[in-house]
Each structure stands twice: as C-alpha cells, then as structure tokens.
C-alpha atoms as a PDB file:
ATOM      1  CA  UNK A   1     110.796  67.771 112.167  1.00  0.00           C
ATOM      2  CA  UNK A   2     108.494  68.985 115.329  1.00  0.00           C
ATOM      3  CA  UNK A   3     108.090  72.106 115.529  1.00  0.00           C
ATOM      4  CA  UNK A   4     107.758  73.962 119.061  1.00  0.00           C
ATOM      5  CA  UNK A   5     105.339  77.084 119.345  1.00  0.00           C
ATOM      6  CA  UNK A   6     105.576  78.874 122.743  1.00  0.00           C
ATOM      7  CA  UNK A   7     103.329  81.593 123.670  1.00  0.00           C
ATOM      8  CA  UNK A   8     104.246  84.171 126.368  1.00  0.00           C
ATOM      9  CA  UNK A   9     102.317  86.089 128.945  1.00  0.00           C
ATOM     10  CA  UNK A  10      98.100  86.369 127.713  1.00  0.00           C
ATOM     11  CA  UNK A  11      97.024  88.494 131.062  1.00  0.00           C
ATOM     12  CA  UNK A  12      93.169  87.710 130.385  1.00  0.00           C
ATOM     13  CA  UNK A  13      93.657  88.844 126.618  1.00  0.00           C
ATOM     14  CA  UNK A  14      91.101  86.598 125.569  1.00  0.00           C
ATOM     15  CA  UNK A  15      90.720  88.201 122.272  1.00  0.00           C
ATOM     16  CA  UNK A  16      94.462  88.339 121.130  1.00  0.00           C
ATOM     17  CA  UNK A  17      94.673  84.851 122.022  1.00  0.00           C
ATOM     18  CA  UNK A  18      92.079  83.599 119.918  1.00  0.00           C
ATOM     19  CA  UNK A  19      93.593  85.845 116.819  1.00  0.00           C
ATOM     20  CA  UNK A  20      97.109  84.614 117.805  1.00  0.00           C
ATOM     21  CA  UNK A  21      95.879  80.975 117.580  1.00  0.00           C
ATOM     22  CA  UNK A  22      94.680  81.353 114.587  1.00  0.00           C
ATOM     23  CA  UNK A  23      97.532  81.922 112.827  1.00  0.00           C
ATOM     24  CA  UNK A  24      99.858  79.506 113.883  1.00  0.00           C
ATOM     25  CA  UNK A  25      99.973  76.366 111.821  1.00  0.00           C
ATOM     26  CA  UNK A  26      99.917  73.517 114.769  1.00  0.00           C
ATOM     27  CA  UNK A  27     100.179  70.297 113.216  1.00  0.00           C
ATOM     28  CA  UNK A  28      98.629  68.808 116.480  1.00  0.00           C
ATOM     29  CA  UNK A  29      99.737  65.253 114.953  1.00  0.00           C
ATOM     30  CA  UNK A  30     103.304  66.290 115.428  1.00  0.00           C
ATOM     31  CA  UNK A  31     104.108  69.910 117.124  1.00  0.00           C
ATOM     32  CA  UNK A  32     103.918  70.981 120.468  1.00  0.00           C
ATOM     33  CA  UNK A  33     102.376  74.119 121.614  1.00  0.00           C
ATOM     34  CA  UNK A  34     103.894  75.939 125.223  1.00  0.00           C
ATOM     35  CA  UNK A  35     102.400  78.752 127.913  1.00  0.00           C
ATOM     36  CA  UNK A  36     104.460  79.823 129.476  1.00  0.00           C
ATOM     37  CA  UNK A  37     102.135  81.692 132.433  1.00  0.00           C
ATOM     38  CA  UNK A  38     100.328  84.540 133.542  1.00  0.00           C
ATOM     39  CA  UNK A  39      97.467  83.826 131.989  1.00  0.00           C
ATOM     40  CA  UNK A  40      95.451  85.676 134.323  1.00  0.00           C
ATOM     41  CA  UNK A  41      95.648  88.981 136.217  1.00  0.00           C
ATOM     42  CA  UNK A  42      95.001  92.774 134.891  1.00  0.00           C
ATOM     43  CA  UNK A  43      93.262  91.924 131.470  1.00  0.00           C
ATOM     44  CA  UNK A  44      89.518  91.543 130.908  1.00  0.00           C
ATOM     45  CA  UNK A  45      88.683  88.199 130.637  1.00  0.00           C
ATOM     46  CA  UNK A  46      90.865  86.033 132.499  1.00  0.00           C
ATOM     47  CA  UNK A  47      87.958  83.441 133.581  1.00  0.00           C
ATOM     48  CA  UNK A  48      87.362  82.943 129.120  1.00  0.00           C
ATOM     49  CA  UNK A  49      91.400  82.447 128.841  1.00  0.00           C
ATOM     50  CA  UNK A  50      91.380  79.567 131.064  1.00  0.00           C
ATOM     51  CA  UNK A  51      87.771  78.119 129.291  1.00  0.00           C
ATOM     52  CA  UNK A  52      90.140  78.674 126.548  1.00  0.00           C
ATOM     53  CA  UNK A  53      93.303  76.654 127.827  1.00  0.00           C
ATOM     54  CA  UNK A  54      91.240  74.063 129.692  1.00  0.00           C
ATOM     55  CA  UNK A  55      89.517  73.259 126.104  1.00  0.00           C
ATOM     56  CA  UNK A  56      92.765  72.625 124.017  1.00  0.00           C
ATOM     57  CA  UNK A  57      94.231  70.570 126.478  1.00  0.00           C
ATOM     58  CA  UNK A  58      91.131  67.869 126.194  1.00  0.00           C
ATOM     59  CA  UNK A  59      91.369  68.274 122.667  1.00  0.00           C
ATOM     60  CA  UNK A  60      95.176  67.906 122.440  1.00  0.00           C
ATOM     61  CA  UNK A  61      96.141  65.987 125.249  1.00  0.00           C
ATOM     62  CA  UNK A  62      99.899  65.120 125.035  1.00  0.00           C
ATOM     63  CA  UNK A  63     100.596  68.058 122.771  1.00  0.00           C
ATOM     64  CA  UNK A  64      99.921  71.223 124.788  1.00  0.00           C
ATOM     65  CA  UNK A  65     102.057  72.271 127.962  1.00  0.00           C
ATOM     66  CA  UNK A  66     100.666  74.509 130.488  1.00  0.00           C
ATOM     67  CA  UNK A  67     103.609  76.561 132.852  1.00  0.00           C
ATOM     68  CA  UNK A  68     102.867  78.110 136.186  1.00  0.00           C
ATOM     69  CA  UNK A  69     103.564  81.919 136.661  1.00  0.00           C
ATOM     70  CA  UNK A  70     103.495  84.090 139.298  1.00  0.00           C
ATOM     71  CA  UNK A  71     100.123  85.285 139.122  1.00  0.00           C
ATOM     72  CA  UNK A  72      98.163  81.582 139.060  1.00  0.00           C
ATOM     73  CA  UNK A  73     100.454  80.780 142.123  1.00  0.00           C
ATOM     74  CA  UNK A  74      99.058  84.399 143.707  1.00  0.00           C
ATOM     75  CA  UNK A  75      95.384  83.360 142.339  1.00  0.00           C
ATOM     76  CA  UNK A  76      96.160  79.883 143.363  1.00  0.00           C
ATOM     77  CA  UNK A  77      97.152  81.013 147.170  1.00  0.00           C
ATOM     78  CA  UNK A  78      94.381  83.487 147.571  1.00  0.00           C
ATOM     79  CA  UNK A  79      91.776  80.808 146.884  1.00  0.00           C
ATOM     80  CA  UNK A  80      93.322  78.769 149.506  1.00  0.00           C
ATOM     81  CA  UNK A  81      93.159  82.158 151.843  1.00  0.00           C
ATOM     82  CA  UNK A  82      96.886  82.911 151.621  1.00  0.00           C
ATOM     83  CA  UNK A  83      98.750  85.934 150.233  1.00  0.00           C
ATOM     84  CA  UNK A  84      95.199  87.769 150.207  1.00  0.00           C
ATOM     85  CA  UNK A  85      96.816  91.472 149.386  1.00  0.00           C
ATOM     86  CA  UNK A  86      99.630  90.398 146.759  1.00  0.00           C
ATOM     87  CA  UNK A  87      97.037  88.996 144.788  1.00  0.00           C
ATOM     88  CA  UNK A  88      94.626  91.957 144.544  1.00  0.00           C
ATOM     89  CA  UNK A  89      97.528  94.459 144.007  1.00  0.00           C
ATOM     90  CA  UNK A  90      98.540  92.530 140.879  1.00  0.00           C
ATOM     91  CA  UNK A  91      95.460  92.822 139.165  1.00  0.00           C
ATOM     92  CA  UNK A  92      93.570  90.309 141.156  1.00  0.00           C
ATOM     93  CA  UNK A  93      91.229  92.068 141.421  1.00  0.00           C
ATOM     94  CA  UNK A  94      90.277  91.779 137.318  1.00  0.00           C
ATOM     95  CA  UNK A  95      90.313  88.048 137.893  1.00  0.00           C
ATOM     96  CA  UNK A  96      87.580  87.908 140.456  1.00  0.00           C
ATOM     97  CA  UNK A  97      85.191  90.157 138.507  1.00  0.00           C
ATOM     98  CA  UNK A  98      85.618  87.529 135.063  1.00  0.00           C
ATOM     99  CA  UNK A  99      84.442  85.379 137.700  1.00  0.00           C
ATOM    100  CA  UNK A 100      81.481  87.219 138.562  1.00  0.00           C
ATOM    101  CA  UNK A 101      77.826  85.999 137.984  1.00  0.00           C
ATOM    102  CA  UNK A 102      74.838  87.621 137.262  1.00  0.00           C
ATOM    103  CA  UNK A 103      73.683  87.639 140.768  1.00  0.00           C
ATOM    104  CA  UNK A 104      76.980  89.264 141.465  1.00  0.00           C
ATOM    105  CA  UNK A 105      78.595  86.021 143.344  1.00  0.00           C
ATOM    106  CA  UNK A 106      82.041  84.904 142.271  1.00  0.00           C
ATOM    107  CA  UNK A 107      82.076  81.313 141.396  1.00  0.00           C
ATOM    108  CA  UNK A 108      85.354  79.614 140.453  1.00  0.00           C
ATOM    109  CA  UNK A 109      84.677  75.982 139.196  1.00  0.00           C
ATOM    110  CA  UNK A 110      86.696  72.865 140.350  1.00  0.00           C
ATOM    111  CA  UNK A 111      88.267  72.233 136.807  1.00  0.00           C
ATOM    112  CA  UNK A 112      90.074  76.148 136.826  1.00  0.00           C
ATOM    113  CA  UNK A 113      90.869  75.585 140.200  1.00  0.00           C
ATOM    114  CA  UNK A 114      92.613  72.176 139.514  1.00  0.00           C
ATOM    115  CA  UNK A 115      94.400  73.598 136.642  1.00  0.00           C
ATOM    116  CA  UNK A 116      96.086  76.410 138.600  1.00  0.00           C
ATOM    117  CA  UNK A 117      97.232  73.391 141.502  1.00  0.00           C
ATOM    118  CA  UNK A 118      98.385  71.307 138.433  1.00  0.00           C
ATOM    119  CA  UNK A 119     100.718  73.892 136.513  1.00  0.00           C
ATOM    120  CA  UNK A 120     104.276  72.191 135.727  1.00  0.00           C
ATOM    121  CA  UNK A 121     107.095  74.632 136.366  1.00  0.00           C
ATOM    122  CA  UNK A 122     109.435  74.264 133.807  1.00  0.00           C
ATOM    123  CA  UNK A 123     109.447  71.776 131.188  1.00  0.00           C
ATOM    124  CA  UNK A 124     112.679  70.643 129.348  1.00  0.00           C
ATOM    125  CA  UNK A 125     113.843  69.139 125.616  1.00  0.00           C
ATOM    126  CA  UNK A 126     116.812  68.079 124.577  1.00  0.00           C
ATOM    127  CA  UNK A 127     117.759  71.820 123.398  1.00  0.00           C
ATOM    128  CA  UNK A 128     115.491  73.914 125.459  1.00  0.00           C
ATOM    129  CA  UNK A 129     114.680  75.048 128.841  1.00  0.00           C
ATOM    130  CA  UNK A 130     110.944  76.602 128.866  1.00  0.00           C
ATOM    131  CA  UNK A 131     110.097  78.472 132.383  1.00  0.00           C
ATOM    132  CA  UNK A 132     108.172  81.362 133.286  1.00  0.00           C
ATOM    133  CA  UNK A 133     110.836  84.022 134.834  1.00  0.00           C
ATOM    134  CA  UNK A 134     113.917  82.261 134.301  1.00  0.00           C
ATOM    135  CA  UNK A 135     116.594  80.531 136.055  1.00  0.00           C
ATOM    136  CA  UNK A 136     119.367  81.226 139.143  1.00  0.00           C
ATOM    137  CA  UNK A 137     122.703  81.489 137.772  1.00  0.00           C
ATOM    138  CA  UNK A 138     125.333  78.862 138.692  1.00  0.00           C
ATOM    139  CA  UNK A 139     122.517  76.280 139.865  1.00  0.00           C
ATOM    140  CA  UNK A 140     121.294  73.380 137.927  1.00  0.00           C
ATOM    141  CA  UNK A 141     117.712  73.160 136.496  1.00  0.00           C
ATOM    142  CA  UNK A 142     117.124  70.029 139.238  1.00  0.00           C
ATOM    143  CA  UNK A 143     118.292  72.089 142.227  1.00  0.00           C
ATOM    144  CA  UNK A 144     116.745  75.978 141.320  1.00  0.00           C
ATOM    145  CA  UNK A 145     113.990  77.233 144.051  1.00  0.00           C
ATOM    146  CA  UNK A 146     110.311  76.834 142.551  1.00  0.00           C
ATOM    147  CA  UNK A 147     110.298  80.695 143.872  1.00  0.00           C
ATOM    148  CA  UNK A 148     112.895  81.730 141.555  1.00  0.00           C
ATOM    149  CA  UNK A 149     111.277  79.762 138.583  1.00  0.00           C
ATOM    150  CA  UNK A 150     108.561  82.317 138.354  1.00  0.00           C
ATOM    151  CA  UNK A 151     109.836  85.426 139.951  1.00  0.00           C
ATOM    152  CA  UNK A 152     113.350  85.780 139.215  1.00  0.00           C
ATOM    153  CA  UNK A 153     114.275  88.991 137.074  1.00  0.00           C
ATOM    154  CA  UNK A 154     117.602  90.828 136.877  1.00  0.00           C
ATOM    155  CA  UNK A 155     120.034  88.113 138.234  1.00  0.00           C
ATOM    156  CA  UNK A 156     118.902  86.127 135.278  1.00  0.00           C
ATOM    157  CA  UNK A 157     118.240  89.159 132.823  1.00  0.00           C
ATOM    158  CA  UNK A 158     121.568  90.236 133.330  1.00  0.00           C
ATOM    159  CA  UNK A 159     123.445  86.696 132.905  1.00  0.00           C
ATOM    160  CA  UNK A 160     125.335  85.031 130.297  1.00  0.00           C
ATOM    161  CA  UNK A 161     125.294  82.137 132.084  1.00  0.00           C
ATOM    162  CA  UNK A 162     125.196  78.475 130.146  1.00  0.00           C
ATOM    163  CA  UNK A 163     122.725  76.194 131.493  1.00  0.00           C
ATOM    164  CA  UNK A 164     123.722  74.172 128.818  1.00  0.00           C
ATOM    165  CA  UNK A 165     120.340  74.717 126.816  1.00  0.00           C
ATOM    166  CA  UNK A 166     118.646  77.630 125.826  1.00  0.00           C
ATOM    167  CA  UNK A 167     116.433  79.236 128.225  1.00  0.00           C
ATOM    168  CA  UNK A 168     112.878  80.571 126.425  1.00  0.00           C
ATOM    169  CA  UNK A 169     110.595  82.617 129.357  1.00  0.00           C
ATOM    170  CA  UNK A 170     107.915  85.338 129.808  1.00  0.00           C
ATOM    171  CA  UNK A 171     107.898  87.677 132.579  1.00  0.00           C
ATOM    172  CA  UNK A 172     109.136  90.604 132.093  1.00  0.00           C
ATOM    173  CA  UNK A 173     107.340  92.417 130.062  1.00  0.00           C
ATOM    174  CA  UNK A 174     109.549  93.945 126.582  1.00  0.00           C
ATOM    175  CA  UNK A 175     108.834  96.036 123.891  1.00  0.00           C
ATOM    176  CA  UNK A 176     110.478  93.451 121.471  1.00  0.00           C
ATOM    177  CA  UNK A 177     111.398  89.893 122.112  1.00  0.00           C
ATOM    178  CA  UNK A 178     114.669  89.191 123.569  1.00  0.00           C
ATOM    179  CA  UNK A 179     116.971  87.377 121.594  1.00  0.00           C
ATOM    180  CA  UNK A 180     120.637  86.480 123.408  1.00  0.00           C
ATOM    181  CA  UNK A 181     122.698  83.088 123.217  1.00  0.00           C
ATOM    182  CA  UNK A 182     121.635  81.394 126.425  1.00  0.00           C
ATOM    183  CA  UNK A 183     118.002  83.130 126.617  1.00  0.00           C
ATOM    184  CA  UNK A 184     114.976  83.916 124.481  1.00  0.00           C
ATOM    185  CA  UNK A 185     112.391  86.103 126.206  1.00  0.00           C
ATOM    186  CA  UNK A 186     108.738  86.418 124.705  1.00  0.00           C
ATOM    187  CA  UNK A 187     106.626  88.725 126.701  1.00  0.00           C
ATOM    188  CA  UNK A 188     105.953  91.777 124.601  1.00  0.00           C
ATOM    189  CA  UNK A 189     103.453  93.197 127.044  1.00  0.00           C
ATOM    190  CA  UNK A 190      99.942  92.386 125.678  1.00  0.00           C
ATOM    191  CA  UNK A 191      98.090  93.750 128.600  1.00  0.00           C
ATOM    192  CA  UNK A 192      99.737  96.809 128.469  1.00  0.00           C
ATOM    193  CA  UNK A 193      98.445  97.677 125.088  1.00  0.00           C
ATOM    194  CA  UNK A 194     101.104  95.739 122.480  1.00  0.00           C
ATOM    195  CA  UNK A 195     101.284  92.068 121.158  1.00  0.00           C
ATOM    196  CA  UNK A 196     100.998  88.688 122.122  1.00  0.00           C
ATOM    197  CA  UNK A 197     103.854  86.761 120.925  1.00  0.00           C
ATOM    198  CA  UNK A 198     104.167  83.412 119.494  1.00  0.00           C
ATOM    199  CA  UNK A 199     108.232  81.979 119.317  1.00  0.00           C
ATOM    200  CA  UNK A 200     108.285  79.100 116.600  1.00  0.00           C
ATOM    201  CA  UNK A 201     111.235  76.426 117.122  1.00  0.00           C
ATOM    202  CA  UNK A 202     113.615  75.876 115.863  1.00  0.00           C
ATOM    203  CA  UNK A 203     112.964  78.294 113.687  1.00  0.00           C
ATOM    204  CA  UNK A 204     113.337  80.998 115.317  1.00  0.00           C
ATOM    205  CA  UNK A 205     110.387  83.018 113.934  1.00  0.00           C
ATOM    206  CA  UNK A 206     107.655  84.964 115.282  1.00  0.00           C
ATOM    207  CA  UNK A 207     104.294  85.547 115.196  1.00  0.00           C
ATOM    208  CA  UNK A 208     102.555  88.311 116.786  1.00  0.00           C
ATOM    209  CA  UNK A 209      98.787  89.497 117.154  1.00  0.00           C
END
C-alpha cells in the first residue's frame, strides 16, 4: 500500500527539515511526500528551504506535492510590487535577508520565483483533502475561495463539518497535532521554537524533529 507523508509549516527551518527528512522512510518508487506551505517567512534560512524543495522535486518528479500558503502568496505578491507591508510584517523581512548577497543585493532567481507562481492549492485522494488553512464550511472543495484555502482559521477550526474526506492542513500553529474526525492539523510551530511534524497515512503516525 502507498503510503502518504505530509509535512506541515517549515518557516525557513532549514535545519529541522533536513533532520525531519531523514527519518522518514520514503519509498520514492511508491509513496508520496506533501507540503503543505509556509515554507518561508520568520525562520533563518528560507532562501536554503526552497534550494531544498526545488531539489527533491527534480529528483522525484511525480512523487512530491508542493501547496501554496499564505506567506509564498505574500512573498509571491511583493515581488510583483503588491501587498508591500503585509509581507514585511509577517516576517518578510527574514526572507529578503536569506536572499542577500555578499555585496549586500537581494537576488531572487527565476526557478524560486516560478515555484512560488506554480504552488497547487489543495490537492485531493480518494480519502483525503490536503490544503494549507482549511476549508469554508457548507461549500464544496470545487467552489471554496482560493483566499479561504490559505487563510481561513476559526470557521473551519471550529467545524464538524463533513466534506466527505478528511481534511489534513497547517496553519495554525499548535502545541500538539490536531486529531478530530473530519480534520487533521500538523503545524506544531517549528519557528516558534518546537517541532516540525511529519503525518504518515494511513497510518496515522507521526514523526517529529
């Protein structure tokens, strides 16, 4: 059987994701690895988590999926001069200097910004719906606002709502995965000091670093 590992929010935690990686046992010949978002934003090296990112997927094309969050749609917009402010008061501001050279410019190549404008924002199997923040209540996966798909918090935190598959997501940051019948929420605040968490499907295990 395939198994499904799904990693929640890294925040330029370059280190804990290289540690987290290697523990899990991909079988790249058969499993199927999941971000969720946020890689970027507040931690220290946001520019190496994309290097990161950018190298499994030409190693393991077909078998790794990359989801948008909130913060590569801020980074995203502020390199195309929009939302200038919201994206330096959420920790922008730790992106840009990843970016920095020696000379002191800030250089962002073509392939990161391609990956940020290429980010899918929710991606669906025949049990599971993966998505950054989570889903609108009442509305079907086809007809949900992208806006929603990686902002939304308490309308969908505090819903028992059936979208007829489990919902796995990132976020909001928690001090211990959260584990309820229509949602499975994996961002146990990494940035902030605590782990970066792996969820393993169907298996429903964890794997923390």
């Amino acid at each position: 059987m395939r198994r499904i590992f799904v990693i929640g929010d890294i925040h330029g935690c370059l280190d804990k994701l290289r540690a987290l990686l290697d523990k899990i046992p991909v079988d790249w010949g058969r499993d199927l690895l999941i971000f969720l978002g946020d890689y970027i934003d507040r931690g220290p090296d946001s520019r190496g988590v994309i290097d990161l990112l950018l190298d499994l997927k030409r190693r393991h094309e077909g078998h790794v999926i990359f989801l948008q969050g909130n913060h590569e749609w801020m980074f995203s917009n502020y390199l195309k001069d929009r939302h200038y402010v919201l994206f330096l008061m959420n920790g922008g501001q730790k992106t840009l200097d990843s970016y920095r050279g020696a000379d002191g410019k800030i250089e962002i190549p073509k392939s990161h910004r391609d990956f940020l404008d290429h980010l899918d924002l929710f991606y669906e199997t025949e049990d599971y719906i993966f998505v950054h923040a989570g889903l609108r209540p009442g509305v079907s996966i086809s007809d949900q606002d992208p806006e929603d798909l990686i902002w939304i918090r308490s309308p969908f935190l505090e819903s028992s709502y059936d979208w007829g598959k489990r919902v796995i997501f990132g976020h909001t940051p928690l001090l211990v995965p959260l584990i309820e019948e229509n949602k499975i929420g994996i961002d146990t605040g990494a940035v902030y000091g605590r782990v970066l968490t792996c969820l393993i499907l169907p298996d429903l295990d964890f794997i923390c670093e």
